[in-house]
C-alpha atoms as a PDB file:
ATOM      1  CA  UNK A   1      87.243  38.124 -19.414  1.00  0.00           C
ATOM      2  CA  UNK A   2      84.498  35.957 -21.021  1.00  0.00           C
ATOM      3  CA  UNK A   3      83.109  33.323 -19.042  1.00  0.00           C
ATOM      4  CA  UNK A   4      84.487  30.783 -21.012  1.00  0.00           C
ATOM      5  CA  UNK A   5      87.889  32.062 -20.646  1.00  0.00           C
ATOM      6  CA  UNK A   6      87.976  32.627 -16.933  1.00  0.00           C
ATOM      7  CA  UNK A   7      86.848  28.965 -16.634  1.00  0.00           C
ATOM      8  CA  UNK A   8      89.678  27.343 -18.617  1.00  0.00           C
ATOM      9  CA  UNK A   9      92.264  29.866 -17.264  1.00  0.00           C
ATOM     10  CA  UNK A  10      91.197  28.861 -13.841  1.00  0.00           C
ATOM     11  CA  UNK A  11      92.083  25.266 -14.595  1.00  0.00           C
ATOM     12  CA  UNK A  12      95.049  25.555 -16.283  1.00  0.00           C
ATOM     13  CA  UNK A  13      96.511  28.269 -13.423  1.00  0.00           C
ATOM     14  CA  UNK A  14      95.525  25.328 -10.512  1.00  0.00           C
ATOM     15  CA  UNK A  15      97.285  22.764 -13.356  1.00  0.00           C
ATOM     16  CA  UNK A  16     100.629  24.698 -12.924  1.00  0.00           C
ATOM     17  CA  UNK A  17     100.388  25.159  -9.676  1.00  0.00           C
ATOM     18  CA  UNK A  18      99.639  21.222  -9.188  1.00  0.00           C
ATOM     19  CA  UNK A  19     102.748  21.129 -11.323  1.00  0.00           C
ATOM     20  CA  UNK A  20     105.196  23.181  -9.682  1.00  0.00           C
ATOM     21  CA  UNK A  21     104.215  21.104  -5.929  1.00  0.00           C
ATOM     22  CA  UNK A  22     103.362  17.517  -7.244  1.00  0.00           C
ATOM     23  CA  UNK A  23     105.204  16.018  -4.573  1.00  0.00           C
ATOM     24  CA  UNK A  24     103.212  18.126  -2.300  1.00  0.00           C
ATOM     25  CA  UNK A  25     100.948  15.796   0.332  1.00  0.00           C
ATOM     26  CA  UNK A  26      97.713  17.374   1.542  1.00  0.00           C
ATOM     27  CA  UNK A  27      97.559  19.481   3.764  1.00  0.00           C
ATOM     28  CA  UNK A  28      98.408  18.377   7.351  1.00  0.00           C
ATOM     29  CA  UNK A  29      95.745  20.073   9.189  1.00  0.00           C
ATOM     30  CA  UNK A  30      93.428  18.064   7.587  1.00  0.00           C
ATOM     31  CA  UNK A  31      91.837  15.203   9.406  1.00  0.00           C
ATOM     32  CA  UNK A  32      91.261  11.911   7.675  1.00  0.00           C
ATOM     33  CA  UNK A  33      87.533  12.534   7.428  1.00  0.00           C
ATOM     34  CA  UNK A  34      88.447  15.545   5.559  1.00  0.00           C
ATOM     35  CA  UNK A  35      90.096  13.838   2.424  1.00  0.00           C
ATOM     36  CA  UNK A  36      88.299  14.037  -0.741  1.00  0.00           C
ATOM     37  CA  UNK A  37      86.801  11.472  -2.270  1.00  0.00           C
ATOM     38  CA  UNK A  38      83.859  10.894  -4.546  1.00  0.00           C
ATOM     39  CA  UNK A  39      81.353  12.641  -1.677  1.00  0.00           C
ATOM     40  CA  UNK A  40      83.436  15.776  -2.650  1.00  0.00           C
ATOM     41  CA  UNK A  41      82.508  15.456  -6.166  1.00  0.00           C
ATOM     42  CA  UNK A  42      79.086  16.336  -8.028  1.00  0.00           C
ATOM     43  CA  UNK A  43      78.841  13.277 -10.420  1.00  0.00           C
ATOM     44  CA  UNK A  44      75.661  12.100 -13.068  1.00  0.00           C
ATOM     45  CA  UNK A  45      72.731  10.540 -11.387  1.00  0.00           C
ATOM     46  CA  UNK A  46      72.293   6.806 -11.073  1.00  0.00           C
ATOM     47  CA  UNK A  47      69.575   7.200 -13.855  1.00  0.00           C
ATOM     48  CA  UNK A  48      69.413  10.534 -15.712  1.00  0.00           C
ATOM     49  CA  UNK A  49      66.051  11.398 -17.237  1.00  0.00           C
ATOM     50  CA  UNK A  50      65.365   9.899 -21.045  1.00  0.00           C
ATOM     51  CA  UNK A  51      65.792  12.911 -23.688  1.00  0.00           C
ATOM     52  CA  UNK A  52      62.730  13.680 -25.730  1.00  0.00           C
ATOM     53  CA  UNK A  53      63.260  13.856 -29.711  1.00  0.00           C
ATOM     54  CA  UNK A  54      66.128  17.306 -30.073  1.00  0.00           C
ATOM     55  CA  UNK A  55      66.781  18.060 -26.612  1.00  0.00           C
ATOM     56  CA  UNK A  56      70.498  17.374 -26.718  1.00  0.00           C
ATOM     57  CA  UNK A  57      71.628  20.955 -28.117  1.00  0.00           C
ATOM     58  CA  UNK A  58      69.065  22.942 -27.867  1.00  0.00           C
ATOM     59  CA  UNK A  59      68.049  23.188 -24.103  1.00  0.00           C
ATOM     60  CA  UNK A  60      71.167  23.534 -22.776  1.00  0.00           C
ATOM     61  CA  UNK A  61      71.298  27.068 -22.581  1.00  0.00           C
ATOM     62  CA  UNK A  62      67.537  27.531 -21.577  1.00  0.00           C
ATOM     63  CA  UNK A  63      68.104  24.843 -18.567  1.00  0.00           C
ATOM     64  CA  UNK A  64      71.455  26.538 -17.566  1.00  0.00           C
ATOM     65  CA  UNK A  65      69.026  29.819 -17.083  1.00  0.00           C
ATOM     66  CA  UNK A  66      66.316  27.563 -15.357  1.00  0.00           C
ATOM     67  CA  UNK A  67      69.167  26.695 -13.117  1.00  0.00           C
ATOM     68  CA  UNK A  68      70.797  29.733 -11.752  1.00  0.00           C
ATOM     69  CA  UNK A  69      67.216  31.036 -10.659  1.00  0.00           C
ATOM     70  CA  UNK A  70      65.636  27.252  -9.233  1.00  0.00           C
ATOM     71  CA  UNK A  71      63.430  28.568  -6.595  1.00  0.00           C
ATOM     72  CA  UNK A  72      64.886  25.238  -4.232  1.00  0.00           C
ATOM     73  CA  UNK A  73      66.892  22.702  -3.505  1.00  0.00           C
ATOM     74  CA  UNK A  74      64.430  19.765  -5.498  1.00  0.00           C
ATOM     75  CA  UNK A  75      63.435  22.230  -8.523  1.00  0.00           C
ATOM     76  CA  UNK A  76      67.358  22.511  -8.940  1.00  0.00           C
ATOM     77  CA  UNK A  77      68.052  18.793  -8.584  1.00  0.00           C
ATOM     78  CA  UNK A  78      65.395  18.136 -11.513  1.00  0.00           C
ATOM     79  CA  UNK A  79      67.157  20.429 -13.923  1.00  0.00           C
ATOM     80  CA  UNK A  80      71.253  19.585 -12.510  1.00  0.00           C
ATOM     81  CA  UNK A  81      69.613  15.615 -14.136  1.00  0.00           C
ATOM     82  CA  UNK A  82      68.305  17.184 -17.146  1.00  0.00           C
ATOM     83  CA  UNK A  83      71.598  18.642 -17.870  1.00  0.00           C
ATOM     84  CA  UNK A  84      73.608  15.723 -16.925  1.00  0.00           C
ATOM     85  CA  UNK A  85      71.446  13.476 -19.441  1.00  0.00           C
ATOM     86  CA  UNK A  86      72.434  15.868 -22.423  1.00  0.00           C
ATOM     87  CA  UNK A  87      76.660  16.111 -21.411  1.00  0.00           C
ATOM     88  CA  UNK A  88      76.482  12.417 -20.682  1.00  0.00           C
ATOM     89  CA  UNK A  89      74.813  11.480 -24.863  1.00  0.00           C
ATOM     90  CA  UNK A  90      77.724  10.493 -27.021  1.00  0.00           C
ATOM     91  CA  UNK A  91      75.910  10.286 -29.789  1.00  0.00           C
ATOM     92  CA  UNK A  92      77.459   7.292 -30.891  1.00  0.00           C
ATOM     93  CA  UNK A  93      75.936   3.453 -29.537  1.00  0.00           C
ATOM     94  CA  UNK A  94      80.187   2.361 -28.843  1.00  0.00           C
ATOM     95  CA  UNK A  95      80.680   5.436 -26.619  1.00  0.00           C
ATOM     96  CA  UNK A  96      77.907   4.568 -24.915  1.00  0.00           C
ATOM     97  CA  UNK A  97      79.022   1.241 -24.275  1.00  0.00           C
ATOM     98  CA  UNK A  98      82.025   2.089 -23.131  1.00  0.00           C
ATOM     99  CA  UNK A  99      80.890   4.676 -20.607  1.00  0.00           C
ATOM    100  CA  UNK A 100      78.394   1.714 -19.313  1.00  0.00           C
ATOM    101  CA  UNK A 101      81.341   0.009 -18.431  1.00  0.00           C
ATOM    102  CA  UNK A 102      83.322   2.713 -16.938  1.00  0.00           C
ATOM    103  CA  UNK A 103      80.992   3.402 -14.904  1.00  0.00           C
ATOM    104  CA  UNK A 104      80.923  -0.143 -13.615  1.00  0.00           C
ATOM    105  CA  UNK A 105      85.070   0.084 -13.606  1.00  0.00           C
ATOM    106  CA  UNK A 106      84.849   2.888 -11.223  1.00  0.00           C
ATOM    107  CA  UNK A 107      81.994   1.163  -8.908  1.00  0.00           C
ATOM    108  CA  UNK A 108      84.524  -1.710  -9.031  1.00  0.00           C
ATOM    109  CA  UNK A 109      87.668   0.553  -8.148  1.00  0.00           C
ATOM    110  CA  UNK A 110      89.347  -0.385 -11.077  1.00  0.00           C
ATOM    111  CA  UNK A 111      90.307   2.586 -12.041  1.00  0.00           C
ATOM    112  CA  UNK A 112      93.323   1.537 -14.541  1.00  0.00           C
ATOM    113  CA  UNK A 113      90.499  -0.124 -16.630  1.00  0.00           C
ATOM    114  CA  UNK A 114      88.442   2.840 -16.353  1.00  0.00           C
ATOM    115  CA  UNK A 115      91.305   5.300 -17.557  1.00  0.00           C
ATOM    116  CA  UNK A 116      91.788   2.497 -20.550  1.00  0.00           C
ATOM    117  CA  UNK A 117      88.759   2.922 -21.640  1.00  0.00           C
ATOM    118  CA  UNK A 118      88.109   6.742 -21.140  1.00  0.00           C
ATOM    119  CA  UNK A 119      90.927   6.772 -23.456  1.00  0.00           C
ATOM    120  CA  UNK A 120      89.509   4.874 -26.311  1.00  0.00           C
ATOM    121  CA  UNK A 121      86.488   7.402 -26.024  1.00  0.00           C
ATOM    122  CA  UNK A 122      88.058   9.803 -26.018  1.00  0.00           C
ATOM    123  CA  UNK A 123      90.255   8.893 -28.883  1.00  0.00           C
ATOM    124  CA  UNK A 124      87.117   8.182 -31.110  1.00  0.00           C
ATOM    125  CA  UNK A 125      84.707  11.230 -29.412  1.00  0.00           C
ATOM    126  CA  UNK A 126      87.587  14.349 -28.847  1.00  0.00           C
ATOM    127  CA  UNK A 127      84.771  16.736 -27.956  1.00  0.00           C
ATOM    128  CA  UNK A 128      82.932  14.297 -25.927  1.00  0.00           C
ATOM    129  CA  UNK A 129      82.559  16.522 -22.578  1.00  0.00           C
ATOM    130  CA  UNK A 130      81.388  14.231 -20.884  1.00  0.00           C
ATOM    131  CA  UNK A 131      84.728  11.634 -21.044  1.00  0.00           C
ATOM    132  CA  UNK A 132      87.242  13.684 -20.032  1.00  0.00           C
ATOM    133  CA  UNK A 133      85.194  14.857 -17.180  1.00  0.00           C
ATOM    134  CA  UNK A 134      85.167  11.148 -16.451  1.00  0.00           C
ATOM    135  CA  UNK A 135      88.538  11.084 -16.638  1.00  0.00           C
ATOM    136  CA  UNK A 136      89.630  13.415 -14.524  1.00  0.00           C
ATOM    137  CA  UNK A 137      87.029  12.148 -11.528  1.00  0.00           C
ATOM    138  CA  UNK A 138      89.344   9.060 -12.285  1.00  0.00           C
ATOM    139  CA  UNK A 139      92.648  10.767 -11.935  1.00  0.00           C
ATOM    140  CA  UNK A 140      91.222  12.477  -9.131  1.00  0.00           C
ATOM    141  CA  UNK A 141      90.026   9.056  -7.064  1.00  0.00           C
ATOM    142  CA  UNK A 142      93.730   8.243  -7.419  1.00  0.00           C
ATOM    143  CA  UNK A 143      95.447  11.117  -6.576  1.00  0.00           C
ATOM    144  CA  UNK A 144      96.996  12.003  -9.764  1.00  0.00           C
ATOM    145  CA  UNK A 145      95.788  15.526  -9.438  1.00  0.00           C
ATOM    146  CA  UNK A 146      98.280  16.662 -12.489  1.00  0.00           C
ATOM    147  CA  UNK A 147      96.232  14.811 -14.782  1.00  0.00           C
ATOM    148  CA  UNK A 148      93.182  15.208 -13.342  1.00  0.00           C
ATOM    149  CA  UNK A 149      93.369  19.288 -13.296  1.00  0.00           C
ATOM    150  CA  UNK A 150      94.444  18.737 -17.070  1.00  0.00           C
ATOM    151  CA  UNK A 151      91.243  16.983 -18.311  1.00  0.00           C
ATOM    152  CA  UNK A 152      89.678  19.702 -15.917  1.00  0.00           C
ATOM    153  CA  UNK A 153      91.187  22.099 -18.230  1.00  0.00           C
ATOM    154  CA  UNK A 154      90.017  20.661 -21.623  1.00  0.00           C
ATOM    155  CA  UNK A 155      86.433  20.339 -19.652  1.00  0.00           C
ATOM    156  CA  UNK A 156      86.181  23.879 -19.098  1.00  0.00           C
ATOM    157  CA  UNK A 157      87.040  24.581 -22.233  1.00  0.00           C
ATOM    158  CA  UNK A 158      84.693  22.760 -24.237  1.00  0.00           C
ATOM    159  CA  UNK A 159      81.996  23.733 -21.425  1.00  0.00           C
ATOM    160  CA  UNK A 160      82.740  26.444 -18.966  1.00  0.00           C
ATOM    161  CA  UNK A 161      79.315  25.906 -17.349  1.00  0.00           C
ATOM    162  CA  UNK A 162      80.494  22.268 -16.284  1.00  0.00           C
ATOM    163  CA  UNK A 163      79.842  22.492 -12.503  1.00  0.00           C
ATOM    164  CA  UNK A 164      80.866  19.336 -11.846  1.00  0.00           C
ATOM    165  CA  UNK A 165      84.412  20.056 -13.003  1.00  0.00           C
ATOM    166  CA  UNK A 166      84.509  23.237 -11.050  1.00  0.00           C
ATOM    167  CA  UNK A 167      83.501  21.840  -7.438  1.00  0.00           C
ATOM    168  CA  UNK A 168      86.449  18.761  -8.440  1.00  0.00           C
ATOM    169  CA  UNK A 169      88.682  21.836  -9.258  1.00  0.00           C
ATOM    170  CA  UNK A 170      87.742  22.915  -5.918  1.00  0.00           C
ATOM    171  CA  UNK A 171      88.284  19.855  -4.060  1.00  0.00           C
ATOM    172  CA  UNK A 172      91.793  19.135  -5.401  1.00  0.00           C
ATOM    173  CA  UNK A 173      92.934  23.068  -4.541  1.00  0.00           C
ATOM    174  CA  UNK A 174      91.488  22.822  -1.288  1.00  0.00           C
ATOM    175  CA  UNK A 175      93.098  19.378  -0.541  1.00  0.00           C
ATOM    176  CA  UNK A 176      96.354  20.881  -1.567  1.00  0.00           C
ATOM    177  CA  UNK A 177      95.883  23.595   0.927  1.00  0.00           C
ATOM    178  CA  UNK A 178      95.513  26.046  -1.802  1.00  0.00           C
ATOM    179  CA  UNK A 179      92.319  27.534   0.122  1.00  0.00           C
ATOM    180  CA  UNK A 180      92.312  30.480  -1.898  1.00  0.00           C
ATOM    181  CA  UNK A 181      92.010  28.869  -5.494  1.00  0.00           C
ATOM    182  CA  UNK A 182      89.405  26.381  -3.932  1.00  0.00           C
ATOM    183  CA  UNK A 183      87.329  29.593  -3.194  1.00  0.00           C
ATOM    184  CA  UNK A 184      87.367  31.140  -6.473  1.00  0.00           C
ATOM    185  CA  UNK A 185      86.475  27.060  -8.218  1.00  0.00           C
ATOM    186  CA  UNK A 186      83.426  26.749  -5.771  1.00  0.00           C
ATOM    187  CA  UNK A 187      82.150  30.113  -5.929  1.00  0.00           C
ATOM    188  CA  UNK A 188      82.274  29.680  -9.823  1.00  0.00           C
ATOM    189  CA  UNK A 189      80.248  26.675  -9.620  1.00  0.00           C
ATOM    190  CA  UNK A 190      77.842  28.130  -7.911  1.00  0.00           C
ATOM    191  CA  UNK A 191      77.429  31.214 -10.075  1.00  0.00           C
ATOM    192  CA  UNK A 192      76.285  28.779 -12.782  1.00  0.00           C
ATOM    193  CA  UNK A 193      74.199  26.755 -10.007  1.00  0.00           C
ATOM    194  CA  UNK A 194      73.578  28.212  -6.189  1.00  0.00           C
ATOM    195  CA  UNK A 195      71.996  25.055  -4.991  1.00  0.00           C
ATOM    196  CA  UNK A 196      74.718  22.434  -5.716  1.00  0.00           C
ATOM    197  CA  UNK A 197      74.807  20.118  -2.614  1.00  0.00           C
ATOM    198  CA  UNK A 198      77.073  20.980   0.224  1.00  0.00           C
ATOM    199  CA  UNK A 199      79.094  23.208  -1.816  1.00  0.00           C
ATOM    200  CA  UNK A 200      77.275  26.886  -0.298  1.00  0.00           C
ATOM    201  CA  UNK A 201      78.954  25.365   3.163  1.00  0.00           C
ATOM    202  CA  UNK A 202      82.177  24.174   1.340  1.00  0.00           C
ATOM    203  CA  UNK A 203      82.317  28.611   0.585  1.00  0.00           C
ATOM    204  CA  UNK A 204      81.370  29.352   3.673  1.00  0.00           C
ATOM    205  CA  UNK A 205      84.065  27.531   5.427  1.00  0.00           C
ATOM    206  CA  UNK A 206      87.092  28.382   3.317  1.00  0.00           C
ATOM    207  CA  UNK A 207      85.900  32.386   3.236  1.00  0.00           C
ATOM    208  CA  UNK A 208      87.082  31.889   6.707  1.00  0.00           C
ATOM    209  CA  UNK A 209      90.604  30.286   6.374  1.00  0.00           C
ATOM    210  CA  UNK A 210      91.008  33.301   3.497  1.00  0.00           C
ATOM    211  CA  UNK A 211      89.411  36.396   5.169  1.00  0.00           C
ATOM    212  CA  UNK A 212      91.670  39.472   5.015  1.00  0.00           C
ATOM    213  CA  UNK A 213      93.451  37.568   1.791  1.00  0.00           C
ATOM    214  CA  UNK A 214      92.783  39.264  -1.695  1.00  0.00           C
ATOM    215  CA  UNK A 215      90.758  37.293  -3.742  1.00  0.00           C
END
């Protein structure tokens, strides 16, 4: 199976199991500290580097190779940005707009307004990675984790490498005690980047609660 494949079929196989237990509650051996929430997820930076003059399309694949072999932790972190700055250009000045005030929607915790207008994005940009990754860290922050894992999906499809939408694949399986499919999310994630923050000891952890299971 082609990476892109396994990426979207990962989504949409955690989107029917979401589906077939959505009146399932977390786990109950998890604490309140362990909830997920937005330190779970692996989101833009504050201020992602400035593009230089035909960056947006054409690095992409040269910085996803830059990434899986980042010699640390920093040299990592300076291409993870890089990347982030080309998903996050719209290419249009009214997407952009919006997504300024998303973002200040979601510092706000509206996230009904935010949804609203991810929507309209969306509706003008369809292959706008970017907003429906948005989305879905939206649906996730309010525990709508049916629509969340399907903007997931349509991520991963448009962009399999998207390890942001892999580790929040991860953190909704894991909070629904699906340890097993939270494995297979993280450890994709880091396949495309081993240095993403505090996901190596997110793996760790969970190849515990699944050793001796087949996955």
């Amino acid at each position: 199976m082609s990476r892109h494949s396994f990426a979207a079929a990962l989504a949409l196989a955690a989107l029917l199991i979401v589906g077939s237990a959505s009146a399932q509650q977390p786990a109950p051996s998890q604490s309140p500290l362990d909830k997920p929430g937005k330190q779970d997820l692996i989101q833009p930076p504050a201020s992602p580097p400035k593009l230089r003059r035909g960056e947006r399309f054409r690095n992409l694949d040269f910085l996803f190779g830059a990434l899986k072999v980042a010699p640390d932790e920093a040299s990592a972190k300076n291409i993870e940005d890089r990347i982030w700055a080309i998903w996050l250009t719209s290419g249009g000045d009214t997407c952009n707009l919006l997504m300024t005030r998303v973002k200040a929607a979601v510092d706000a915790e509206k996230y009904d307004l935010a949804i609203r207008l991810l929507n309209a994005i969306i509706e003008i940009k369809p292959n706008y990675v970017e907003a429906w990754n948005r989305r879905a860290t939206v649906f996730f922050l309010k525990k709508d984790y049916a629509n969340a894992l399907a903007d997931l999906a349509k991520v991963l499809t448009l962009e399999p490498r998207h390890f942001g939408a892999l580790t929040g694949l991860g953190a909704i399986m894991q909070d629904l005690g699906d340890d097993k499919h939270a494995l297979i999310a993280f450890r994709a994630a880091l396949a495309i980047d081993p240095h993403l923050q505090g996901v190596p000891d997110k793996v760790k952890t969970l190849v515990v609660k699944v050793d001796g299971q087949d996955i």
